[in-house]
N, C-alpha and C. Protein backbone atom coordinates (compact mmCIF):
# COMPACT_ATOMS: atom_id res chain seq x y z
N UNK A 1 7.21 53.22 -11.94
CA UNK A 1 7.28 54.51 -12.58
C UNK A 1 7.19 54.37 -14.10
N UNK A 2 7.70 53.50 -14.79
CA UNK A 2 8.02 53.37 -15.91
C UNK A 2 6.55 53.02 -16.47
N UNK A 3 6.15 52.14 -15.84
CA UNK A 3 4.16 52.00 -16.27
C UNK A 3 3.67 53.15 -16.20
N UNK A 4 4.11 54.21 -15.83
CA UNK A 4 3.07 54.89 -15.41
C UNK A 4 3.36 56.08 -16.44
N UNK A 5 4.06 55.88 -17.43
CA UNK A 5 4.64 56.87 -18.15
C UNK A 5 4.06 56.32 -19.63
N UNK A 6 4.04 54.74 -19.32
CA UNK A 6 3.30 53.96 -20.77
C UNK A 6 2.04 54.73 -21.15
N UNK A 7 1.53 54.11 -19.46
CA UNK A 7 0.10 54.51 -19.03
C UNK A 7 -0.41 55.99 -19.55
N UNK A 8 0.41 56.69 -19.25
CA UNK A 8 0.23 58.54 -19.16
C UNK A 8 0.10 58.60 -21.00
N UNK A 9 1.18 57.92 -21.73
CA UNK A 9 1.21 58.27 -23.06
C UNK A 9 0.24 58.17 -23.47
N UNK A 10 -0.70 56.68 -23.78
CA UNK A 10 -1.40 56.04 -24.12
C UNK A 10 -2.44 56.85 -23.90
N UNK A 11 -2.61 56.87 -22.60
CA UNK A 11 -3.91 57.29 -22.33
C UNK A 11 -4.10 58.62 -23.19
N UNK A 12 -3.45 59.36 -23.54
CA UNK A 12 -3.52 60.88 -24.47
C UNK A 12 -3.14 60.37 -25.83
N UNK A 13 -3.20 59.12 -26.17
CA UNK A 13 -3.31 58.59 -27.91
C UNK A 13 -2.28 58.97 -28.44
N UNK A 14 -0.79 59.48 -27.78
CA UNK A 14 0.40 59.35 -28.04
C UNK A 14 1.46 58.45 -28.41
N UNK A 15 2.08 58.69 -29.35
CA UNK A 15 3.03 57.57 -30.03
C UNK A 15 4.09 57.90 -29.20
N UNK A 16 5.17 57.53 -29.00
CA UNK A 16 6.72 57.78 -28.17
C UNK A 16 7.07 58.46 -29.10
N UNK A 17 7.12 58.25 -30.34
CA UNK A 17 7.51 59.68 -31.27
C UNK A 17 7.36 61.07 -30.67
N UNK A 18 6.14 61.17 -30.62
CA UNK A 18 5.28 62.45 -30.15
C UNK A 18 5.41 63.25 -29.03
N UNK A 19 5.82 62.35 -27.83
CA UNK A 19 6.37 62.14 -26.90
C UNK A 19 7.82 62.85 -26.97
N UNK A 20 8.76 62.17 -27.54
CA UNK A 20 9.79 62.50 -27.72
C UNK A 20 10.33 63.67 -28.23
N UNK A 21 9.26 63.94 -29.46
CA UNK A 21 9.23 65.50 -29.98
C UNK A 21 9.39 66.59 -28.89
N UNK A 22 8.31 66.36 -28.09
CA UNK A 22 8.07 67.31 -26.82
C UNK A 22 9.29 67.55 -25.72
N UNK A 23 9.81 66.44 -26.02
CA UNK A 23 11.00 66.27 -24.66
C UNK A 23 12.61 66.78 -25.57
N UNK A 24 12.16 66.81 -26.64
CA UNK A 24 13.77 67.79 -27.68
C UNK A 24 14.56 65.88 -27.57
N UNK A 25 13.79 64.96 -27.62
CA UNK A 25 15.01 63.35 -27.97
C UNK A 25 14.52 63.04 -29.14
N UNK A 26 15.66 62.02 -29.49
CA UNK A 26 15.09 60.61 -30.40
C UNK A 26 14.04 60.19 -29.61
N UNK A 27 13.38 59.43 -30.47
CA UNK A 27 12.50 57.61 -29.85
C UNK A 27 12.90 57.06 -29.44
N UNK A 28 14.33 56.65 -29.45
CA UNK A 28 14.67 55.62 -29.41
C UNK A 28 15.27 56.37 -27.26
N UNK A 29 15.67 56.94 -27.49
CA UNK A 29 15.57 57.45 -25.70
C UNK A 29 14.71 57.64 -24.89
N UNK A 30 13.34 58.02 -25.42
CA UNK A 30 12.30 57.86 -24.98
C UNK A 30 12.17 56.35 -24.39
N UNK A 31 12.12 55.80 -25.59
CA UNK A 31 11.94 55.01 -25.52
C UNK A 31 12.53 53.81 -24.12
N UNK A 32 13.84 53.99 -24.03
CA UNK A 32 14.85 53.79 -22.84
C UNK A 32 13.54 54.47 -21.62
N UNK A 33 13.45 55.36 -21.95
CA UNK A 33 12.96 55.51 -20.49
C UNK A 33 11.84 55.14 -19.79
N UNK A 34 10.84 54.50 -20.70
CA UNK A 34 9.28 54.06 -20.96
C UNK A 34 9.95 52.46 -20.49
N UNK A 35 10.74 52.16 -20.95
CA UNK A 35 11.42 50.69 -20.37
C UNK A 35 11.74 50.84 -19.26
N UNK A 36 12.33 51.28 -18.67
CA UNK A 36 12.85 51.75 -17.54
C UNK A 36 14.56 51.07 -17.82
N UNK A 37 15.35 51.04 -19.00
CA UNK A 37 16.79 50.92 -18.89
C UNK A 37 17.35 52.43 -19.09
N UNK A 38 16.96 53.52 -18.71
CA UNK A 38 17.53 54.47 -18.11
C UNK A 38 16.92 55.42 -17.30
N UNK A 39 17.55 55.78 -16.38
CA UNK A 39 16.80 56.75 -15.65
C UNK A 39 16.46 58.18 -16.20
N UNK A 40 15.30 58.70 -15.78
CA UNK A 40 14.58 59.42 -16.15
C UNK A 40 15.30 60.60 -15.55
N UNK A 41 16.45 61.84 -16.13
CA UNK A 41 16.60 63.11 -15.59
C UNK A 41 15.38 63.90 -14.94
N UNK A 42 16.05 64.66 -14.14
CA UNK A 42 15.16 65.31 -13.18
C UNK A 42 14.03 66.61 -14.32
N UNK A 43 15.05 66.90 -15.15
CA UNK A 43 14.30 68.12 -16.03
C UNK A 43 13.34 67.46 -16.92
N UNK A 44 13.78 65.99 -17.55
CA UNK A 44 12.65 65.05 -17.88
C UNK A 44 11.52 64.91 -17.43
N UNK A 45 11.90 64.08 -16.48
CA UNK A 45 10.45 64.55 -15.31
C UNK A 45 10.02 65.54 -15.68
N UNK A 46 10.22 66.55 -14.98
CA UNK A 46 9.45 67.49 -14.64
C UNK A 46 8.95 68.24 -15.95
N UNK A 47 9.46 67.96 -17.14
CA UNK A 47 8.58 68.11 -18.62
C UNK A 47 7.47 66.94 -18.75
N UNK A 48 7.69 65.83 -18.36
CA UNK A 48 6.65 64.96 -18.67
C UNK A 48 5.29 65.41 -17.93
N UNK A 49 5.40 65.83 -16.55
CA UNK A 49 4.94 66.03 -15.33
C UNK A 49 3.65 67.36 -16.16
N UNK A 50 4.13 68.11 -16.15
CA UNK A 50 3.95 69.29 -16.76
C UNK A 50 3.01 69.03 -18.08
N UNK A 51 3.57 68.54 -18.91
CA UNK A 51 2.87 67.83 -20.22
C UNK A 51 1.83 67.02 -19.62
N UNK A 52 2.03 66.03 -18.99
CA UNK A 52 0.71 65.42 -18.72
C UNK A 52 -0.24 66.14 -17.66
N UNK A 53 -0.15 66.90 -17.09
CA UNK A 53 -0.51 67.76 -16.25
C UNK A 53 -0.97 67.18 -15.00
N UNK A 54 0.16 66.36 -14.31
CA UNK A 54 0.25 65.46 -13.61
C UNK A 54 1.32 66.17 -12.49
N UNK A 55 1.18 64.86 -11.55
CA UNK A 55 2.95 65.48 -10.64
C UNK A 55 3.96 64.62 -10.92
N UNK A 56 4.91 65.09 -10.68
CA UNK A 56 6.26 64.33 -10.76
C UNK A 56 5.81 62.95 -9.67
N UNK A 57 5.24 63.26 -8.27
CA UNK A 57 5.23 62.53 -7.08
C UNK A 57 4.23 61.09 -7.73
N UNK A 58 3.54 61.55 -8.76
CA UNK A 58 2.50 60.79 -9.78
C UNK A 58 3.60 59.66 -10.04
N UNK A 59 4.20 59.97 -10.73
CA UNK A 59 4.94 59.57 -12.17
C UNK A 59 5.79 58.53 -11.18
N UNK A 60 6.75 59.38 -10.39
CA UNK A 60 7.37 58.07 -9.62
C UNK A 60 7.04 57.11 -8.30
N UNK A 61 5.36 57.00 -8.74
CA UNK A 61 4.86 56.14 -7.83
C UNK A 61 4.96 56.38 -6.23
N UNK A 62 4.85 57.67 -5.98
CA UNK A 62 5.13 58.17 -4.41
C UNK A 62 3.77 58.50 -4.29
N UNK A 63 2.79 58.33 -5.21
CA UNK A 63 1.56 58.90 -4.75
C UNK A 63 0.43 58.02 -5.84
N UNK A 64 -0.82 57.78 -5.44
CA UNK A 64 -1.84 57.64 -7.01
C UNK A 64 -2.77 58.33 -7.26
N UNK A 65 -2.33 59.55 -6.91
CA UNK A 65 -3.63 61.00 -7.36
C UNK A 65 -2.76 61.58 -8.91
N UNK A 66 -3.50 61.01 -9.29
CA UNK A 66 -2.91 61.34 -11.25
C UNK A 66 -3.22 63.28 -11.34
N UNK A 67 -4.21 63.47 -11.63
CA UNK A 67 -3.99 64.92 -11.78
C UNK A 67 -3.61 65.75 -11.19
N UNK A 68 -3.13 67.01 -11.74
CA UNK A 68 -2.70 67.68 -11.03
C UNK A 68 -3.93 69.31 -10.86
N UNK A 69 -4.05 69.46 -9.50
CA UNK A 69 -5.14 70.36 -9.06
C UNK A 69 -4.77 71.86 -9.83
N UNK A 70 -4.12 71.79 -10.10
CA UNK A 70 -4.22 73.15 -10.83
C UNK A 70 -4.40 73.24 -12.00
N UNK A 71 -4.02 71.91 -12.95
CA UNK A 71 -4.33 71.54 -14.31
C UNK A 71 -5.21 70.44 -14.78
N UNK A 72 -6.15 69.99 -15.29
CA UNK A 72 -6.61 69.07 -15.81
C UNK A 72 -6.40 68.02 -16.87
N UNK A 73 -5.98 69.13 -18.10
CA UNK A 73 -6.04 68.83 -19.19
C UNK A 73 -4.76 68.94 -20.37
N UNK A 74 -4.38 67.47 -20.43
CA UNK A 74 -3.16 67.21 -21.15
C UNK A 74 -2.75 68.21 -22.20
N UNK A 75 -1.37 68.92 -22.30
CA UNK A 75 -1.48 70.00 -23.31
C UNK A 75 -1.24 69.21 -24.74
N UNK A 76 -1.60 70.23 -26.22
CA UNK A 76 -1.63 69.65 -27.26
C UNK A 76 -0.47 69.84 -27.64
N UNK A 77 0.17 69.05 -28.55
CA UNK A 77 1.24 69.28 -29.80
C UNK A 77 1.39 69.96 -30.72
């Protein structure tokens, strides 16, 4: 799961800053969670999910269909 959140950033040319902005944290919690030394809240998720316009089922490796059919396209900052 935690790759797949690196993965998700990166791939949209996102810093964990930027990231973090979006999610109302520090970096430095983000950051925790991109490591995987804390678990990811459920409302987390489902903001990342959303932001990347992905599924939650994505993110924690229950599935590898990355987009999500109703959205395509990562929202902006």
């Amino acid at each position: 799961m935690y790759k797949r959140l690196r993965e998700l950033r990166e791939d949209a040319n996102l810093t964990q800053t930027q990231i973090a902005t979006v999610l109302h944290c520090a970096q430095r919690t983000y950051s925790n969670y991109e490591r995987g030394d804390h678990d990811l809240p459920t409302e987390v998720l489902i903001m990342l999910a959303k932001f990347f316009c992905t599924t939650t089922d994505y993110i924690l490796g229950l599935n590898n269909e990355r987009s999500n059919k109703h959205s395509k396209t990562p929202r902006r900052l």
